[in-house]
C-alpha atoms as a PDB file:
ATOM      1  CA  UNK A   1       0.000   0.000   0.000  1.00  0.00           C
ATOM      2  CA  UNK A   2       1.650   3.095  -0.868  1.00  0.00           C
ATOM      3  CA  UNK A   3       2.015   5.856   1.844  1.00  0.00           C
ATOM      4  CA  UNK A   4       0.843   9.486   1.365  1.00  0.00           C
ATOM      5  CA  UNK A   5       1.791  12.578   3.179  1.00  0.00           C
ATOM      6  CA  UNK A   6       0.198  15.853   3.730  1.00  0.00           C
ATOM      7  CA  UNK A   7       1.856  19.206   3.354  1.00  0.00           C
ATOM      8  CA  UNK A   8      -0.014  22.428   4.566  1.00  0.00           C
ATOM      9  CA  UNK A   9       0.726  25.825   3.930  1.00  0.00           C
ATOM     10  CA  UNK A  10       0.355  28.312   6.152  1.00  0.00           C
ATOM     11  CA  UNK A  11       3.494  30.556   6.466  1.00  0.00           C
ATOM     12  CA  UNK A  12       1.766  34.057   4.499  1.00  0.00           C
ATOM     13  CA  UNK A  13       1.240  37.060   6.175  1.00  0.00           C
ATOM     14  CA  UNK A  14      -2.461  37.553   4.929  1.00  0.00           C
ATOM     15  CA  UNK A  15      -1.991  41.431   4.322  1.00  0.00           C
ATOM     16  CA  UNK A  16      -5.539  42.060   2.668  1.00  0.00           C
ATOM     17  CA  UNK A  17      -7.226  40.589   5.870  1.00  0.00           C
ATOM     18  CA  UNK A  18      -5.611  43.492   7.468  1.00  0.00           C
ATOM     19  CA  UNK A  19      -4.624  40.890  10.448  1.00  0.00           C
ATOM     20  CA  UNK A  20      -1.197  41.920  12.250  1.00  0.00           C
ATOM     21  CA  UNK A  21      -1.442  39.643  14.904  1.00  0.00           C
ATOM     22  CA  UNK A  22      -2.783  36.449  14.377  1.00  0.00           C
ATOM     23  CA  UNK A  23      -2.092  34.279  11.220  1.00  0.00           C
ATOM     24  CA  UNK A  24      -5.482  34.412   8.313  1.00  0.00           C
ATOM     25  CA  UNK A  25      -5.406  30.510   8.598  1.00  0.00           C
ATOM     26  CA  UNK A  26      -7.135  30.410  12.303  1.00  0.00           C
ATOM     27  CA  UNK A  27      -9.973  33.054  11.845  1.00  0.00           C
ATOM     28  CA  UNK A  28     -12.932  31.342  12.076  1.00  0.00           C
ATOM     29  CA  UNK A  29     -15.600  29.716   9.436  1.00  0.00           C
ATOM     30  CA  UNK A  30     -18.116  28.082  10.530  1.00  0.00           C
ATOM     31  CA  UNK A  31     -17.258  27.432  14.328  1.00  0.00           C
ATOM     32  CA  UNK A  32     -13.642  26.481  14.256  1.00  0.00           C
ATOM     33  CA  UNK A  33     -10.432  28.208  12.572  1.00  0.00           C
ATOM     34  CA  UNK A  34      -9.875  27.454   9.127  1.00  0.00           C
ATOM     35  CA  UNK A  35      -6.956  25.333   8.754  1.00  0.00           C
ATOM     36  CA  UNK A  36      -9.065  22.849  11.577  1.00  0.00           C
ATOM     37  CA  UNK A  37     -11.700  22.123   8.301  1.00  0.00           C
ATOM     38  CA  UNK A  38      -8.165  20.704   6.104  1.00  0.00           C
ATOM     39  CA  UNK A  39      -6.641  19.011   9.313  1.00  0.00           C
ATOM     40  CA  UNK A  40      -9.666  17.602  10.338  1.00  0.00           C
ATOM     41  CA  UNK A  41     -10.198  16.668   6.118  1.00  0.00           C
ATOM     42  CA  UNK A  42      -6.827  14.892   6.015  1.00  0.00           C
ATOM     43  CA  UNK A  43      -7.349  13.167   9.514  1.00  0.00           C
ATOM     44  CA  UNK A  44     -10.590  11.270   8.496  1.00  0.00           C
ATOM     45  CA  UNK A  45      -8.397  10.386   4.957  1.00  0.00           C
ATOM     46  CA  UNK A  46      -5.825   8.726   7.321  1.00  0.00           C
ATOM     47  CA  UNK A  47      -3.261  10.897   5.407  1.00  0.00           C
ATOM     48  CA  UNK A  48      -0.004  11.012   7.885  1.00  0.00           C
ATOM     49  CA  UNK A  49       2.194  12.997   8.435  1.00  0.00           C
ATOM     50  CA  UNK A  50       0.446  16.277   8.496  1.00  0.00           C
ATOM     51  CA  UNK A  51       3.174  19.024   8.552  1.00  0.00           C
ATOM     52  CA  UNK A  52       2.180  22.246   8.403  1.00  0.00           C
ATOM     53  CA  UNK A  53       4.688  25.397   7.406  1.00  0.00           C
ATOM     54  CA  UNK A  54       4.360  28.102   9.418  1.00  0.00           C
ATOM     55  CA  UNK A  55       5.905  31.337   9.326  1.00  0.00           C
ATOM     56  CA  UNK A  56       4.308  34.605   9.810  1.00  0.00           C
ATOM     57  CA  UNK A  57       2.311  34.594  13.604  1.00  0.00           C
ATOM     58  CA  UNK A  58       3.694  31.074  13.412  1.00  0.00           C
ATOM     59  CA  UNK A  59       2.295  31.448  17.432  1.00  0.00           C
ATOM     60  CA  UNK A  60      -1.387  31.267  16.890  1.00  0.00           C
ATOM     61  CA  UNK A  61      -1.211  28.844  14.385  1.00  0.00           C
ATOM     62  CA  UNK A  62       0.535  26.605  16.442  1.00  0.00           C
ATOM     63  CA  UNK A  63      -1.503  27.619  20.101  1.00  0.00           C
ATOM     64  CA  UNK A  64      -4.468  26.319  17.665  1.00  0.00           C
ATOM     65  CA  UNK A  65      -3.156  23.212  16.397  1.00  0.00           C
ATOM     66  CA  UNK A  66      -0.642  22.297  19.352  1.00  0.00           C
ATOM     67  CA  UNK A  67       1.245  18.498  18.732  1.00  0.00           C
ATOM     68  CA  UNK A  68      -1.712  17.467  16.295  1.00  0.00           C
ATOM     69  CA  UNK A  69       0.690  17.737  13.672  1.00  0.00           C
ATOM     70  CA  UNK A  70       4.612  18.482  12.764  1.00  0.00           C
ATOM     71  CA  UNK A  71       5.861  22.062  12.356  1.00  0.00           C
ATOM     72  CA  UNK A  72       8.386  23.356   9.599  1.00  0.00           C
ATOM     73  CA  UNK A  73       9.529  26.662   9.702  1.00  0.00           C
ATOM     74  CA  UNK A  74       9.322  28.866   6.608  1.00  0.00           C
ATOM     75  CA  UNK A  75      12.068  31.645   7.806  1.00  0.00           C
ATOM     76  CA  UNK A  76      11.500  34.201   4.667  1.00  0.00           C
ATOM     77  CA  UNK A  77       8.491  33.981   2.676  1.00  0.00           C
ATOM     78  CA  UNK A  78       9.941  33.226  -0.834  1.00  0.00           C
ATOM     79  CA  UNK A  79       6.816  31.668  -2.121  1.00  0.00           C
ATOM     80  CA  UNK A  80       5.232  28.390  -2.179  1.00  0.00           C
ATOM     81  CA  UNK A  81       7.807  25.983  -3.614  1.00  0.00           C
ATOM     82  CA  UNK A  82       9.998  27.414  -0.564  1.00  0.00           C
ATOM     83  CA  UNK A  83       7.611  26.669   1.588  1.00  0.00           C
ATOM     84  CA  UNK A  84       7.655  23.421   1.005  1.00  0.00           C
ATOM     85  CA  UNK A  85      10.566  22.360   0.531  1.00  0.00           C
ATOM     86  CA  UNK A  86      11.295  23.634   3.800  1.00  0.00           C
ATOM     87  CA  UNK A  87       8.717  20.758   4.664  1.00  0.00           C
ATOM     88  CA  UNK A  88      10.737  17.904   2.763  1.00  0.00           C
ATOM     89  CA  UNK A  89      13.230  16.678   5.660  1.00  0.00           C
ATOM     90  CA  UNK A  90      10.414  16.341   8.279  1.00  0.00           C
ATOM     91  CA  UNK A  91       8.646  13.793   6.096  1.00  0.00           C
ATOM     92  CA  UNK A  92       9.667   9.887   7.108  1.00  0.00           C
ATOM     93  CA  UNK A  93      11.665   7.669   4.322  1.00  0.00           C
ATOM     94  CA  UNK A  94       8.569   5.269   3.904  1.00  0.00           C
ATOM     95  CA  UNK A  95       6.361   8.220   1.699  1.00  0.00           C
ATOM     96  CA  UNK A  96       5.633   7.877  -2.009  1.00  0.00           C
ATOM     97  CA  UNK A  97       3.782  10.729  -2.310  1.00  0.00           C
ATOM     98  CA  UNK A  98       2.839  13.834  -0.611  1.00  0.00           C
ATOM     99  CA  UNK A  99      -0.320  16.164  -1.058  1.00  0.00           C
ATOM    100  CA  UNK A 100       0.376  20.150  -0.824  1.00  0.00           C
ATOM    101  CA  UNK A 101      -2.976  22.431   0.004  1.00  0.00           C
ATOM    102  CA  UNK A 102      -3.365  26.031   1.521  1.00  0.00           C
ATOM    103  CA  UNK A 103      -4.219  26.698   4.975  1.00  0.00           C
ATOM    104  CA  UNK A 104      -6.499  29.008   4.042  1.00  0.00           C
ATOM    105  CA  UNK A 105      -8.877  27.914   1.371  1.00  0.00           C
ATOM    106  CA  UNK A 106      -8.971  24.040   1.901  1.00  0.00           C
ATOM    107  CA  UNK A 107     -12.394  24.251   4.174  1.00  0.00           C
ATOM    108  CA  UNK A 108     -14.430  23.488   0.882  1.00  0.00           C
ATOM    109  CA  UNK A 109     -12.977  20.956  -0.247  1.00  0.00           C
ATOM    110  CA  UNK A 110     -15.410  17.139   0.185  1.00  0.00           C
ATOM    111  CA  UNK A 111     -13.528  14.178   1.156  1.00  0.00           C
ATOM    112  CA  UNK A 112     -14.650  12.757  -1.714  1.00  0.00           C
ATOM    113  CA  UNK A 113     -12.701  15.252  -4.140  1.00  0.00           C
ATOM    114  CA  UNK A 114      -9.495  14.672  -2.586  1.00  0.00           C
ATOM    115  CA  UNK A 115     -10.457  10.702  -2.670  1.00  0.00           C
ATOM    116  CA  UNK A 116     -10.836  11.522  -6.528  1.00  0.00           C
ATOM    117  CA  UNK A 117      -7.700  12.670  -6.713  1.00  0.00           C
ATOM    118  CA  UNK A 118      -5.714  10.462  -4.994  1.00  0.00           C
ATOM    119  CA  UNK A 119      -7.143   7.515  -6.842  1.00  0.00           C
ATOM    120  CA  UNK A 120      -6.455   9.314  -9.851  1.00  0.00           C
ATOM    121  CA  UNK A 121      -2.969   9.630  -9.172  1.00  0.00           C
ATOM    122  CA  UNK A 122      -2.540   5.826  -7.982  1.00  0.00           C
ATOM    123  CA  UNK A 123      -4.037   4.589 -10.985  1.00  0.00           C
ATOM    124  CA  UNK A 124      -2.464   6.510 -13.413  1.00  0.00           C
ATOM    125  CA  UNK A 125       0.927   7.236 -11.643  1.00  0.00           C
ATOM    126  CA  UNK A 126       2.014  10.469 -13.037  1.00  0.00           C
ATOM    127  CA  UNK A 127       4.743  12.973 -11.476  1.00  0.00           C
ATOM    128  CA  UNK A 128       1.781  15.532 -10.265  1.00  0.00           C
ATOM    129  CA  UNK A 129      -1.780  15.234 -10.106  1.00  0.00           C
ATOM    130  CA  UNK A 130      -3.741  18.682  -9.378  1.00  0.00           C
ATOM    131  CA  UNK A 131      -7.152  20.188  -8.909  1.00  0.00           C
ATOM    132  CA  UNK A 132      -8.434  22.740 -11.342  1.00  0.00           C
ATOM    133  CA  UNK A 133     -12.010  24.563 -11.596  1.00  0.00           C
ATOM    134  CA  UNK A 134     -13.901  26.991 -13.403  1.00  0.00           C
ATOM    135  CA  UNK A 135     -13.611  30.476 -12.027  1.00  0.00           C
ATOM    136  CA  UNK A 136     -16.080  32.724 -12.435  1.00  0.00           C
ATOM    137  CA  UNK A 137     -13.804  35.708 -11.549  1.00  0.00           C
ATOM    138  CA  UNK A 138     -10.657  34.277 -12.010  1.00  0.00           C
ATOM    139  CA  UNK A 139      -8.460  37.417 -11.186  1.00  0.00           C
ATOM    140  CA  UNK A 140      -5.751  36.934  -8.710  1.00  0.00           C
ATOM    141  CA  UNK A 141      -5.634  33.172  -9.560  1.00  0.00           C
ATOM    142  CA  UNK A 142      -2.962  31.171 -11.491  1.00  0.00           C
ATOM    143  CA  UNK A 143      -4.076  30.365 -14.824  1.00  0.00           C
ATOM    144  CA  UNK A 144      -4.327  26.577 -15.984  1.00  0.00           C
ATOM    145  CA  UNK A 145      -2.690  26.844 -19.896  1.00  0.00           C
ATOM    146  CA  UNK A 146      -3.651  24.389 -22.441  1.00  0.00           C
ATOM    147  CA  UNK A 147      -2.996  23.613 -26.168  1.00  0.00           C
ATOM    148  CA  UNK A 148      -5.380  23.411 -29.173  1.00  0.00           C
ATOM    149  CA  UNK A 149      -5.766  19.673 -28.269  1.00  0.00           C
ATOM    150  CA  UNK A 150      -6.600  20.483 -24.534  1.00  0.00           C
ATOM    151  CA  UNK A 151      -3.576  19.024 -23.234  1.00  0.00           C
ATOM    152  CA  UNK A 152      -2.132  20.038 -20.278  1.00  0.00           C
ATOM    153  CA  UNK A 153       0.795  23.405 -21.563  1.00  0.00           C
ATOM    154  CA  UNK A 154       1.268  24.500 -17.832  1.00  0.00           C
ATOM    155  CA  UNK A 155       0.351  27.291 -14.865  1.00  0.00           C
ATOM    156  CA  UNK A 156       0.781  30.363 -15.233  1.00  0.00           C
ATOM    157  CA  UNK A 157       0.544  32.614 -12.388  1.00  0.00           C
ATOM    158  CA  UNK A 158      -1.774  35.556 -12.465  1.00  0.00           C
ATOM    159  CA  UNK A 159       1.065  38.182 -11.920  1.00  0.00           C
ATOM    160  CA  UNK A 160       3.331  36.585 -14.706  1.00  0.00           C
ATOM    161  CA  UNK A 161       0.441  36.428 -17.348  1.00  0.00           C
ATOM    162  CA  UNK A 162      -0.217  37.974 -20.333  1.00  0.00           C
ATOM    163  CA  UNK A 163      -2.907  39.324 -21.184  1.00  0.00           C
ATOM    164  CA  UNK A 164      -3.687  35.934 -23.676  1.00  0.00           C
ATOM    165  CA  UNK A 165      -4.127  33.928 -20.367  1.00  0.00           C
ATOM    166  CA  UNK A 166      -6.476  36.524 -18.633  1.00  0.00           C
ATOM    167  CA  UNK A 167      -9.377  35.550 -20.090  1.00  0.00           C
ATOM    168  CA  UNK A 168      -8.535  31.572 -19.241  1.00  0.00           C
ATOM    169  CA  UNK A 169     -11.164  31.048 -16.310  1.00  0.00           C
ATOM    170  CA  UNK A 170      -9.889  27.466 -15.548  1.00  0.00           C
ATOM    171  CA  UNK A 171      -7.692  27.916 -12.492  1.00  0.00           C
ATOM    172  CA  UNK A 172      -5.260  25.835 -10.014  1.00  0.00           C
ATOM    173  CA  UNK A 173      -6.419  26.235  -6.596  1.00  0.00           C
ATOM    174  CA  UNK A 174      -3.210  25.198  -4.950  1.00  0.00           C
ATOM    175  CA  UNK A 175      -4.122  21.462  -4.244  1.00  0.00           C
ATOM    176  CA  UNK A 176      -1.195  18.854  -5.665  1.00  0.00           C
ATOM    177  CA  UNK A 177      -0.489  15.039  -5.059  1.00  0.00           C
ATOM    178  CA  UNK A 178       3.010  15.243  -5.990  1.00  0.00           C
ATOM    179  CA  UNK A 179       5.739  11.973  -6.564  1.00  0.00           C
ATOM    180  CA  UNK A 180       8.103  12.145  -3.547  1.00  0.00           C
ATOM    181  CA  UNK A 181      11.308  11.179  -6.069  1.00  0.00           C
ATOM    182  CA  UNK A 182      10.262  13.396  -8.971  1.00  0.00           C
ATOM    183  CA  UNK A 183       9.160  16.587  -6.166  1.00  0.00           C
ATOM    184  CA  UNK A 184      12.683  16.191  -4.610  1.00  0.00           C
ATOM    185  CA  UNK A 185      14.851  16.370  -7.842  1.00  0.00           C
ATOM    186  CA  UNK A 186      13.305  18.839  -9.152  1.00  0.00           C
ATOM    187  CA  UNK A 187      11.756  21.491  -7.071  1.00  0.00           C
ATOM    188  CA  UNK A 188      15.400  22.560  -6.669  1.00  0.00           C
ATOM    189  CA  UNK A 189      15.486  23.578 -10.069  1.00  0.00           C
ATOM    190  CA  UNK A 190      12.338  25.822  -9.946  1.00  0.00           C
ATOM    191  CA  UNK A 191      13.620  29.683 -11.124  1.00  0.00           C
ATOM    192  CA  UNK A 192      12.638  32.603  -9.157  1.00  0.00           C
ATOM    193  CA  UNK A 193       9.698  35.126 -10.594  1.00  0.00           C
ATOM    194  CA  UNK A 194      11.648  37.889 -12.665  1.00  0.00           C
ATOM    195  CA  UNK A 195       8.111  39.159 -11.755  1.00  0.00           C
ATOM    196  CA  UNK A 196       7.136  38.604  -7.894  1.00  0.00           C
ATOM    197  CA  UNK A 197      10.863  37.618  -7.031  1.00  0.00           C
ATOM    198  CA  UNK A 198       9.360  34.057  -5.352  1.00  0.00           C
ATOM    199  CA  UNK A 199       9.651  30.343  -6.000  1.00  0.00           C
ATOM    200  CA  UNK A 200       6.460  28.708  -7.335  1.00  0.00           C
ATOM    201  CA  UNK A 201       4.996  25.608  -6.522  1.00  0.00           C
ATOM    202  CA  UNK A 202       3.104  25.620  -9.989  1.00  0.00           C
ATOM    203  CA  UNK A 203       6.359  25.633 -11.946  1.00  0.00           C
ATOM    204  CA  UNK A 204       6.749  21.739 -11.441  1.00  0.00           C
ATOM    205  CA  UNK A 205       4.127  21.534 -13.830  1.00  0.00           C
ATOM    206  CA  UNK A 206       6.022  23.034 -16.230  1.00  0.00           C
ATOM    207  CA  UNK A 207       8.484  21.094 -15.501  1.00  0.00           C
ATOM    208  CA  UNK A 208       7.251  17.624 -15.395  1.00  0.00           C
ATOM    209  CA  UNK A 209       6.180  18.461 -18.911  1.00  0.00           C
ATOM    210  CA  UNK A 210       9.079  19.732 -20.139  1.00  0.00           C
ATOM    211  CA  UNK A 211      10.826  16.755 -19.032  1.00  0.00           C
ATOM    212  CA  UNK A 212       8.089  14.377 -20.753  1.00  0.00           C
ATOM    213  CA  UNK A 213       6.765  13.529 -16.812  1.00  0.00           C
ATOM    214  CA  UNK A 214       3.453  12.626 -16.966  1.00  0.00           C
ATOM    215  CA  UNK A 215       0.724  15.599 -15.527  1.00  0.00           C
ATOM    216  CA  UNK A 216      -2.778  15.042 -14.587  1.00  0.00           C
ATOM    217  CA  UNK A 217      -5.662  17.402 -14.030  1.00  0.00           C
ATOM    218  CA  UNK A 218      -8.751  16.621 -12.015  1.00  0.00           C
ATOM    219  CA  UNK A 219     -11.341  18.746 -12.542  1.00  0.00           C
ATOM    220  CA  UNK A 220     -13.386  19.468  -9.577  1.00  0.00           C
ATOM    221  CA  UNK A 221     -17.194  21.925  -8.924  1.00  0.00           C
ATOM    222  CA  UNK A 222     -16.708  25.346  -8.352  1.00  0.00           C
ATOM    223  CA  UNK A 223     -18.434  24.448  -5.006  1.00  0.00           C
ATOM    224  CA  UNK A 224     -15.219  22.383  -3.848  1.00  0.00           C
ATOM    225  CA  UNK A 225     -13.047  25.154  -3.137  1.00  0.00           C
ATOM    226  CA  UNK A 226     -12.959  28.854  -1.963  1.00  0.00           C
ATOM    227  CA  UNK A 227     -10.485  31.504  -2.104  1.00  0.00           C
ATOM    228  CA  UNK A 228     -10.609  33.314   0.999  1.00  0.00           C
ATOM    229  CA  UNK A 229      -8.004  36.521   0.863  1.00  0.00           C
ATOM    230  CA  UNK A 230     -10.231  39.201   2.306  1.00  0.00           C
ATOM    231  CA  UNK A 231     -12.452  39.972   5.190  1.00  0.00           C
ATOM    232  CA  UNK A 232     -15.183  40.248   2.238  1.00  0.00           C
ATOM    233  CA  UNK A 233     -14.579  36.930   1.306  1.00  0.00           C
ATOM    234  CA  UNK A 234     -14.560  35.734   4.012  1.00  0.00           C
ATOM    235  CA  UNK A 235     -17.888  36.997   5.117  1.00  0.00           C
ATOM    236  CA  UNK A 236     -18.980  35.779   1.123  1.00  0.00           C
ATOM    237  CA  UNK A 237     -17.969  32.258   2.167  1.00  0.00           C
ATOM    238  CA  UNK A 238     -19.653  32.402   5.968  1.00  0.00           C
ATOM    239  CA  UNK A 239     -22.736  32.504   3.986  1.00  0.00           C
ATOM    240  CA  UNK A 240     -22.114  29.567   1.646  1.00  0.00           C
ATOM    241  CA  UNK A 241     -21.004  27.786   4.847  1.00  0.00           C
ATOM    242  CA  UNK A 242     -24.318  28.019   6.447  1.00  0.00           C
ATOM    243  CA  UNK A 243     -26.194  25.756   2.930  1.00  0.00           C
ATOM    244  CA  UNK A 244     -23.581  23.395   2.809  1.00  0.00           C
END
C-alpha cells in the first residue's frame, strides 16, 4: 500500500485581511479556525504525516493546532515551492507521495474530491496530479494553460500572465499530489519570478512536462473550493457555509 503525506501551507502574512497579529489561517468559518476544516479533512483520509509550514504569527497557528501535527519553519516567505521544501526533511523515508494544500482555502474541499484525486494519481501514476475549476472571476488566480488539443501546456501565475491567459477562467487552486522522487529532484530547479521575485509551486508543472513527466488534471465543482483573501470573502464564504 503506498504511503501518502500531507503538506499544509500556512506561512503568508495575509496582508488584505488586514490581520497583524494572528495568522489568516485560524480566523474562524463556521465554528472552528480554518486550517481545523483541512486538518480535520486529512485526519478522516488517514493521510499522515500532516506538517504544516508556518511562518508569519507562526504562534497562533501553532496555540491552535498544538502536537496534532509536525511544524516546519518557513524563515523568509519566498513563495510556495519554498515553503515546502522547507517541509521535505520532516517527512519519514517510507512516503511515495505527498499532497500540498493552503491553509487558508482548503475548508471546501469534500472528502470525496481529494479521494478523486488520490485515486487518480494511484491509478495513473504520473509525477503531479492537481485540482483545477472553473472560475467565475478568475483574477488573482494562477491560470491553468492548455494547447489546441486540450492538453495540459502548464500554470501560469496571475502576476506573470499575459494578457492571452487573462481571459482563461480554468484555475489551479493550490491542491497537488506530488511523486516524492520526482518533487525532490526537481523542485530545486524551480527559477525565481523575474516578476514577484518568489519560487512557485506551480512551476513543477512546467516542468514535469518539459521533461516528458506525466501531468494530470482533475477537474473538480466550483463548489469544492474557496479563495478566501479578504475579510469580504470571508464573510462571502460564511454565507455559503451556512447551505452546505
Amino acid at each position: 500500500m503506498k504511503k501518502i503525506a500531507a503538506i499544509i501551507l500556512a506561512a503568508g502574512e495575509g496582508k488584505r485581511m488586514n490581520s497583524n497579529v494572528v495568522n489568516k489561517v485560524i480566523l474562524k468559518l463556521g465554528s472552528k479556525p480554518m486550517i481545523l476544516h483541512a486538518i480535520e479533512l486529512l485526519e478522516s483520509l488517514k493521510i499522515s504525516p500532516i506538517i504544516v509550514v508556518v511562518g508569519f504569527a507562526k504562534k497562533s497557528v501553532i496555540d491552535i493546532l498544538k502536537k496534532r501535527v509536525v511544524y516546519a519553519h518557513q524563515k523568509k516567505r519566498l513563495g510556495t515551492a519554498d515553503a515546502v521544501k522547507s517541509a521535505l526533511k520532516y517527512l519519514p523515508e517510507n512516503i511515495n507521495d505527498v499532497l500540498v494544500l493552503n491553509g487558508d482555502d482548503s475548508a471546501f474541499y469534500k472528502k470525496e474530491t481529494i479521494e478523486e484525486l488520490i485515486n487518480t494519481h494511484w491509478k495513473r501514476k504520473p509525477s503531479v496530479t492537481f485540482l483545477t475549476i472553473e472560475a467565475d472571476n478568475p483574477s488573482g488566480l494562477g491560470r491553468v494553460v492548455r494547447n489546441d488539443n486540450g492538453e495540459l501546456f502548464g500554470i501560469v501565475e496571475d502576476k506573470d500572465a499575459i494578457l492571452e491567459y487573462k481571459s482563461i477562467k480554468e484555475i489551479n487552486p493550490g491542491c497537488y499530489i506530488f511523486d516524492l522522487t520526482f518533487l525532490k529532484r526537481y523542485i530545486g530547479k524551480i527559477e525565481k519570478s523575474s516578476v514577484s521575485g518568489e519560487y512557485y509551486l506551480t512551476r513543477l508543472i512546467d516542468i514535469a512536462i518539459k521533461n516528458n513527466k506525466k501531468a494530470e488534471a482533475v477537474k473538480a465543482g466550483s463548489l469544492v473550493w474557496r479563495g478566501i483573501n479578504t475579510l469580504n470573502e470571508l464573510k462571502e464564504a460564511e454565507k455559503i457555509w451556512k447551505f452546505i
